[in-house]
Every structure is written in C-alpha cells, then in structure tokens.
PDB file of N, CA and C in Angstrom:
ATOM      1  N   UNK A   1     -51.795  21.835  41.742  1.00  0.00           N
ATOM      2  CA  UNK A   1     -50.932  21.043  40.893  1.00  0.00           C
ATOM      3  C   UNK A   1     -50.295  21.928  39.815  1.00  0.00           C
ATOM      4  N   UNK A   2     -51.351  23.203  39.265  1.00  0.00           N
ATOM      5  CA  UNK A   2     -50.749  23.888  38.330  1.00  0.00           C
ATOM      6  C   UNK A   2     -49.337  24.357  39.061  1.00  0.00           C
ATOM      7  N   UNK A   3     -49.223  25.115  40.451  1.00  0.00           N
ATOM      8  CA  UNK A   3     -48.517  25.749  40.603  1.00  0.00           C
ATOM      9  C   UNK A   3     -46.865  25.127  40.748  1.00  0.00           C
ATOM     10  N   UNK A   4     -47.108  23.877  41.716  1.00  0.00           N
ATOM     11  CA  UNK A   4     -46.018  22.799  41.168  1.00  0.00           C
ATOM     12  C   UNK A   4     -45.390  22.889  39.597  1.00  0.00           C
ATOM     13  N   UNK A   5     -46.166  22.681  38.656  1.00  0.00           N
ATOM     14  CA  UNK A   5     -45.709  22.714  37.799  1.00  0.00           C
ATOM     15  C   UNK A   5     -44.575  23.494  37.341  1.00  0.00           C
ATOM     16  N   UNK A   6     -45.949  24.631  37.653  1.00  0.00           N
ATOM     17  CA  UNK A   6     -45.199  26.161  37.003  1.00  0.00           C
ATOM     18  C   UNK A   6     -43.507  26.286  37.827  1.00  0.00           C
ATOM     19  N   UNK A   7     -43.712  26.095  39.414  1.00  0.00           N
ATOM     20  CA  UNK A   7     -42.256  26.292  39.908  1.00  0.00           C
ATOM     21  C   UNK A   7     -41.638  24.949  39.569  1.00  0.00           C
ATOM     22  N   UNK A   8     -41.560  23.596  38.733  1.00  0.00           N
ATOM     23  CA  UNK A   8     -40.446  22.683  38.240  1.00  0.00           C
ATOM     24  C   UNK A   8     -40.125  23.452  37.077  1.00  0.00           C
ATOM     25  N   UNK A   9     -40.722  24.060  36.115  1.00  0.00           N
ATOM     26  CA  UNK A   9     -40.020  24.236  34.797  1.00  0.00           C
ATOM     27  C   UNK A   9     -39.233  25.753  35.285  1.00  0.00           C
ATOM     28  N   UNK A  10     -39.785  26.339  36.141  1.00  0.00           N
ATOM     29  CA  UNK A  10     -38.644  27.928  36.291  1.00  0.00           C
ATOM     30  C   UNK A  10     -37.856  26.930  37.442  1.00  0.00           C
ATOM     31  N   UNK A  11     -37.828  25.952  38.406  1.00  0.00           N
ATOM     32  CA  UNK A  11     -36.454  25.499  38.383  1.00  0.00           C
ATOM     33  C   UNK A  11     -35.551  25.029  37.416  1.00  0.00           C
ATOM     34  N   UNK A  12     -36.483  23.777  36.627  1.00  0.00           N
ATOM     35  CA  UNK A  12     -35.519  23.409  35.585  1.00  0.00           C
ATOM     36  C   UNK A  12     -34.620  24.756  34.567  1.00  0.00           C
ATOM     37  N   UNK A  13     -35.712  25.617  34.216  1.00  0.00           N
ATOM     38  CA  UNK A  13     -34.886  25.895  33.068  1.00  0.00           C
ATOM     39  C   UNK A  13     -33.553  26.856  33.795  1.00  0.00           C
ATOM     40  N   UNK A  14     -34.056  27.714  35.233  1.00  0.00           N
ATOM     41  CA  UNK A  14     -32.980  27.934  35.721  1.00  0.00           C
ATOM     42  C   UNK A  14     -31.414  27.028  35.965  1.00  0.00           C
ATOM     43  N   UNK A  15     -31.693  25.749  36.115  1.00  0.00           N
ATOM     44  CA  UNK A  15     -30.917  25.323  36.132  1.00  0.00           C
ATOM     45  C   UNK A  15     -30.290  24.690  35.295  1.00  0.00           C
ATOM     46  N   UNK A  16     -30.763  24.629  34.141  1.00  0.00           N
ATOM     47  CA  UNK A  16     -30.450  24.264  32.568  1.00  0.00           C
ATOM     48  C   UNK A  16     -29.199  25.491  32.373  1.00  0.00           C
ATOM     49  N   UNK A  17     -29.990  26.993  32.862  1.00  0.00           N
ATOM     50  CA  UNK A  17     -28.686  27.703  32.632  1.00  0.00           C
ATOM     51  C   UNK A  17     -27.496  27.508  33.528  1.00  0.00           C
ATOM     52  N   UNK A  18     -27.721  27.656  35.049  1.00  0.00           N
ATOM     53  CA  UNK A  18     -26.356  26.956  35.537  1.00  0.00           C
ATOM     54  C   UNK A  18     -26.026  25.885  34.948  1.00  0.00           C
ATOM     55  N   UNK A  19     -26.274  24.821  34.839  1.00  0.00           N
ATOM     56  CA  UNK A  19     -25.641  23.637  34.257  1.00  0.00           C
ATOM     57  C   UNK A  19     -24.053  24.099  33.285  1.00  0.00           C
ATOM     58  N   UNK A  20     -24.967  25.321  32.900  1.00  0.00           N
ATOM     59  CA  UNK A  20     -23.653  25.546  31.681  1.00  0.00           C
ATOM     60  C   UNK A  20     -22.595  26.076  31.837  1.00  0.00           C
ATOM     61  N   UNK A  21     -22.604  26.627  33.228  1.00  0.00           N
ATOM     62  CA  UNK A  21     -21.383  27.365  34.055  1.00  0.00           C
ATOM     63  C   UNK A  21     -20.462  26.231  34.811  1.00  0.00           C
ATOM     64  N   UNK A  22     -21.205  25.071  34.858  1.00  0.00           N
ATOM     65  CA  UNK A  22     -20.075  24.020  35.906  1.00  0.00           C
ATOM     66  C   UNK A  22     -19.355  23.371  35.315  1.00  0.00           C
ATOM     67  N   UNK A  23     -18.544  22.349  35.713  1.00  0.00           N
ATOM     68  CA  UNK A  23     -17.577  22.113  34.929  1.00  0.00           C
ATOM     69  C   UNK A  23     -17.657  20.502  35.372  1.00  0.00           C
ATOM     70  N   UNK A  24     -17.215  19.528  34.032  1.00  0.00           N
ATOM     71  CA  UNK A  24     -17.143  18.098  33.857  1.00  0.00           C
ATOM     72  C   UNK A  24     -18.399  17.865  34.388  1.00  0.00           C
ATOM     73  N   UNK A  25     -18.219  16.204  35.089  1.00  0.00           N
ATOM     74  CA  UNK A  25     -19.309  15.365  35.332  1.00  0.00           C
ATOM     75  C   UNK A  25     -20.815  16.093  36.194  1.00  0.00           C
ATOM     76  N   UNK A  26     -20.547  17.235  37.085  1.00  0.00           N
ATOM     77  CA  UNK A  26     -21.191  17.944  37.964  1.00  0.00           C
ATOM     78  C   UNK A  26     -22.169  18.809  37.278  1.00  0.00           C
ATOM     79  N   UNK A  27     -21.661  19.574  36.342  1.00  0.00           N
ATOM     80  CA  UNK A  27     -22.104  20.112  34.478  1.00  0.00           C
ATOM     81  C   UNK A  27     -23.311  19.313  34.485  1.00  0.00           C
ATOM     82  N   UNK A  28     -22.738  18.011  33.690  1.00  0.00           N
ATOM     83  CA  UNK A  28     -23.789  17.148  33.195  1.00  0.00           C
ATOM     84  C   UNK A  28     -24.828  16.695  34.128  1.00  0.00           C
ATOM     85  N   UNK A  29     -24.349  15.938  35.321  1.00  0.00           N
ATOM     86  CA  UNK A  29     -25.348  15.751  36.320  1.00  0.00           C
ATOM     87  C   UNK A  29     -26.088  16.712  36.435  1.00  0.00           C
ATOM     88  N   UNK A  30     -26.056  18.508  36.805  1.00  0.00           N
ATOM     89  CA  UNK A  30     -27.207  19.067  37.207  1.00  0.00           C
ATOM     90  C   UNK A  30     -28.195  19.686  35.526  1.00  0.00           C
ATOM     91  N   UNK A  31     -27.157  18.984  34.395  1.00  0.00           N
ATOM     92  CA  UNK A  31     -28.022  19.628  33.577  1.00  0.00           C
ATOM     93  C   UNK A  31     -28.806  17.995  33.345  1.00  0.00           C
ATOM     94  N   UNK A  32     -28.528  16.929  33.249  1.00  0.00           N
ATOM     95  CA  UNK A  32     -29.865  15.951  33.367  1.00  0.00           C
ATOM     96  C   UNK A  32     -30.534  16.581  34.596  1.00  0.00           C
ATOM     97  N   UNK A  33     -30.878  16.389  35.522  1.00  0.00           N
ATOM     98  CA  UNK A  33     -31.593  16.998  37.042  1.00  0.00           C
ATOM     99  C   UNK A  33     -32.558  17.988  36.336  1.00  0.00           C
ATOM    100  N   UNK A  34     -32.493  19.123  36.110  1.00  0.00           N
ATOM    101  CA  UNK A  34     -32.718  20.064  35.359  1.00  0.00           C
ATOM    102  C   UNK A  34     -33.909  19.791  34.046  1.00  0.00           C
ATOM    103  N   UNK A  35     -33.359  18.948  33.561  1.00  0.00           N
ATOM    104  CA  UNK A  35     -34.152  18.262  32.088  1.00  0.00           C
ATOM    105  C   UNK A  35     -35.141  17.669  32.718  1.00  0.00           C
ATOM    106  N   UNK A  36     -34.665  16.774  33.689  1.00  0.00           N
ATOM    107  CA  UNK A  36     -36.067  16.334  34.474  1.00  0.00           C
ATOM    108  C   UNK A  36     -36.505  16.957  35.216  1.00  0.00           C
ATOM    109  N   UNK A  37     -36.640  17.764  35.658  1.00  0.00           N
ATOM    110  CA  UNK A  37     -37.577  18.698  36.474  1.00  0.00           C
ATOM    111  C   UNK A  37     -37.861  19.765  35.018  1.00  0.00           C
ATOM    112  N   UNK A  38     -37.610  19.806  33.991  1.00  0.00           N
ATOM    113  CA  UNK A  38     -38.378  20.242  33.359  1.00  0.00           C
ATOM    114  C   UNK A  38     -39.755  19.595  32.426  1.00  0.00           C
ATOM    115  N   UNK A  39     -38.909  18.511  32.492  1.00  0.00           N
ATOM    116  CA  UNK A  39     -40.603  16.982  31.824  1.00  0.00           C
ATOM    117  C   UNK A  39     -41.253  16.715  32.641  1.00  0.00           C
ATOM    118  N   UNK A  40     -40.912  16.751  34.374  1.00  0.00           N
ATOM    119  CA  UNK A  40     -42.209  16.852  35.449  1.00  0.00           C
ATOM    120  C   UNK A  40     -42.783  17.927  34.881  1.00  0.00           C
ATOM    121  N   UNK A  41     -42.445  19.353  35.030  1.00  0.00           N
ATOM    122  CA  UNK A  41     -43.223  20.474  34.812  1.00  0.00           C
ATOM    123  C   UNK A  41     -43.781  20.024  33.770  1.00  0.00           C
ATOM    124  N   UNK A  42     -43.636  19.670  32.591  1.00  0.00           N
ATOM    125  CA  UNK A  42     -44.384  19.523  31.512  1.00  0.00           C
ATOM    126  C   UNK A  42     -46.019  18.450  31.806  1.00  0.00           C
ATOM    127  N   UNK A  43     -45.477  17.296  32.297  1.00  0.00           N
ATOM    128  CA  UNK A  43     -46.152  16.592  32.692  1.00  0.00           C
ATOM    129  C   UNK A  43     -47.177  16.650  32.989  1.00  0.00           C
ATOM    130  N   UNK A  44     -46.829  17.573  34.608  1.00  0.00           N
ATOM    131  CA  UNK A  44     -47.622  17.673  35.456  1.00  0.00           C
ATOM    132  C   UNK A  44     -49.184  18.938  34.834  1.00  0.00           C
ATOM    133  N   UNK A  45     -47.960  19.942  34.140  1.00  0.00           N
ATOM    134  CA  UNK A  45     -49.187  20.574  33.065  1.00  0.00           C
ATOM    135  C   UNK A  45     -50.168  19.965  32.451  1.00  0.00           C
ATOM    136  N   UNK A  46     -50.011  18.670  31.691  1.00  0.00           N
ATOM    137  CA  UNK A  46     -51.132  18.113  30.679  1.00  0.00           C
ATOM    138  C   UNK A  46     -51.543  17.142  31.512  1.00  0.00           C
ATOM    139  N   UNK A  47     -51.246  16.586  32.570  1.00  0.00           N
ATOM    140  CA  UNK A  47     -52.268  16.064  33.157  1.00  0.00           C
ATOM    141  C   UNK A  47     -53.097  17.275  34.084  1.00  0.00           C
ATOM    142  N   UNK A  48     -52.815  18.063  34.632  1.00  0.00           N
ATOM    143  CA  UNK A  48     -53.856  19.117  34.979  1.00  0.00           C
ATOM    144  C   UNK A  48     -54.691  19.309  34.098  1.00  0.00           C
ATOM    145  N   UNK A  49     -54.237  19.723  32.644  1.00  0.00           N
ATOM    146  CA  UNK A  49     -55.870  19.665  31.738  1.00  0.00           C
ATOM    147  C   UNK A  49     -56.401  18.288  31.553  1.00  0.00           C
ATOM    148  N   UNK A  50     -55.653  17.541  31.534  1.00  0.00           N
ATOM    149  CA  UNK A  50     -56.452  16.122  31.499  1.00  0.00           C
ATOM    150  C   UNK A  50     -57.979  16.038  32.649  1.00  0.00           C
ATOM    151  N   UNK A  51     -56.978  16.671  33.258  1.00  0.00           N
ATOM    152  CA  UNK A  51     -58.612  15.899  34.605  1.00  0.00           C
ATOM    153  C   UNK A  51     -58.938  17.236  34.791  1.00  0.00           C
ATOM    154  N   UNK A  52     -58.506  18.292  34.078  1.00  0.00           N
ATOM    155  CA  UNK A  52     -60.123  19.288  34.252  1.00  0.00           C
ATOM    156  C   UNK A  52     -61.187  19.112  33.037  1.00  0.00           C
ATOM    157  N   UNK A  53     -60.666  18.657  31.888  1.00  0.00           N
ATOM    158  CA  UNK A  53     -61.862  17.711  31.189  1.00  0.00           C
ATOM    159  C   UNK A  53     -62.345  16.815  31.267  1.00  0.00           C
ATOM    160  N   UNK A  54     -61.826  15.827  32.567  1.00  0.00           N
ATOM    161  CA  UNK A  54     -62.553  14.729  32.805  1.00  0.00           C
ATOM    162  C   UNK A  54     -63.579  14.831  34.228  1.00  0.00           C
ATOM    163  N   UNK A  55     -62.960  16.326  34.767  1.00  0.00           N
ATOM    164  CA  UNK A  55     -64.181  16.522  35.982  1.00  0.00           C
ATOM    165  C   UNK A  55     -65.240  16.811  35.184  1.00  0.00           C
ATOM    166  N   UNK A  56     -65.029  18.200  34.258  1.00  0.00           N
ATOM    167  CA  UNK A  56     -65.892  19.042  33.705  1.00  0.00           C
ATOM    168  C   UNK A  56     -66.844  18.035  32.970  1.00  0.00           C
ATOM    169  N   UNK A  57     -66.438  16.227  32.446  1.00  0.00           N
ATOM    170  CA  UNK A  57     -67.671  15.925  31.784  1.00  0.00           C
ATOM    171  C   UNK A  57     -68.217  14.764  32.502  1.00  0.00           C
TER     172      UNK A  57
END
C-alpha cells in the first residue's frame, strides 16, 4: 500500500507540473486529476500508519 502511495504523489506532482504547460479547460482538468492523485497519495500514507498501529497493538 506504501508503494501505491509513493507512485500517486510522484504521479500527481508530476503532473501538477504538466498541468502548467497546457492550455484552457485541458490545463485545469489535468491539474484537478493531479491534485487528486495527490490526496490519494496522501491518504493512502496515513492510513498505512494507521493500521500499522492498530496491528502492532
């Protein structure tokens, strides 16, 4: 699950930087896309420590 993570936020933020190269509505669409695949990555991080402190007790 960590590793998921780790590859949504180096997609997102990669694509946070394209986002900024496209132009009008296409722009915006892949930079939301982007934002969210970077709050999965986040996500998916703190619930991984979540339930390794809830195996561990």
């Amino acid at each position: 699950m960590k590793i998921l993570a780790i590859l949504l936020i180096i997609i997102g933020a990669i694509g946070l930087l394209l986002s900024t190269m496209m132009f009008g509505d296409i722009g915006i669409a892949a930079a939301v896309g982007s934002v969210g695949a970077l709050l999965s990555g986040i996500g998916f991080i703190l619930v991984d420590k979540k339930l390794k402190i809830l195996i561990n007790n």
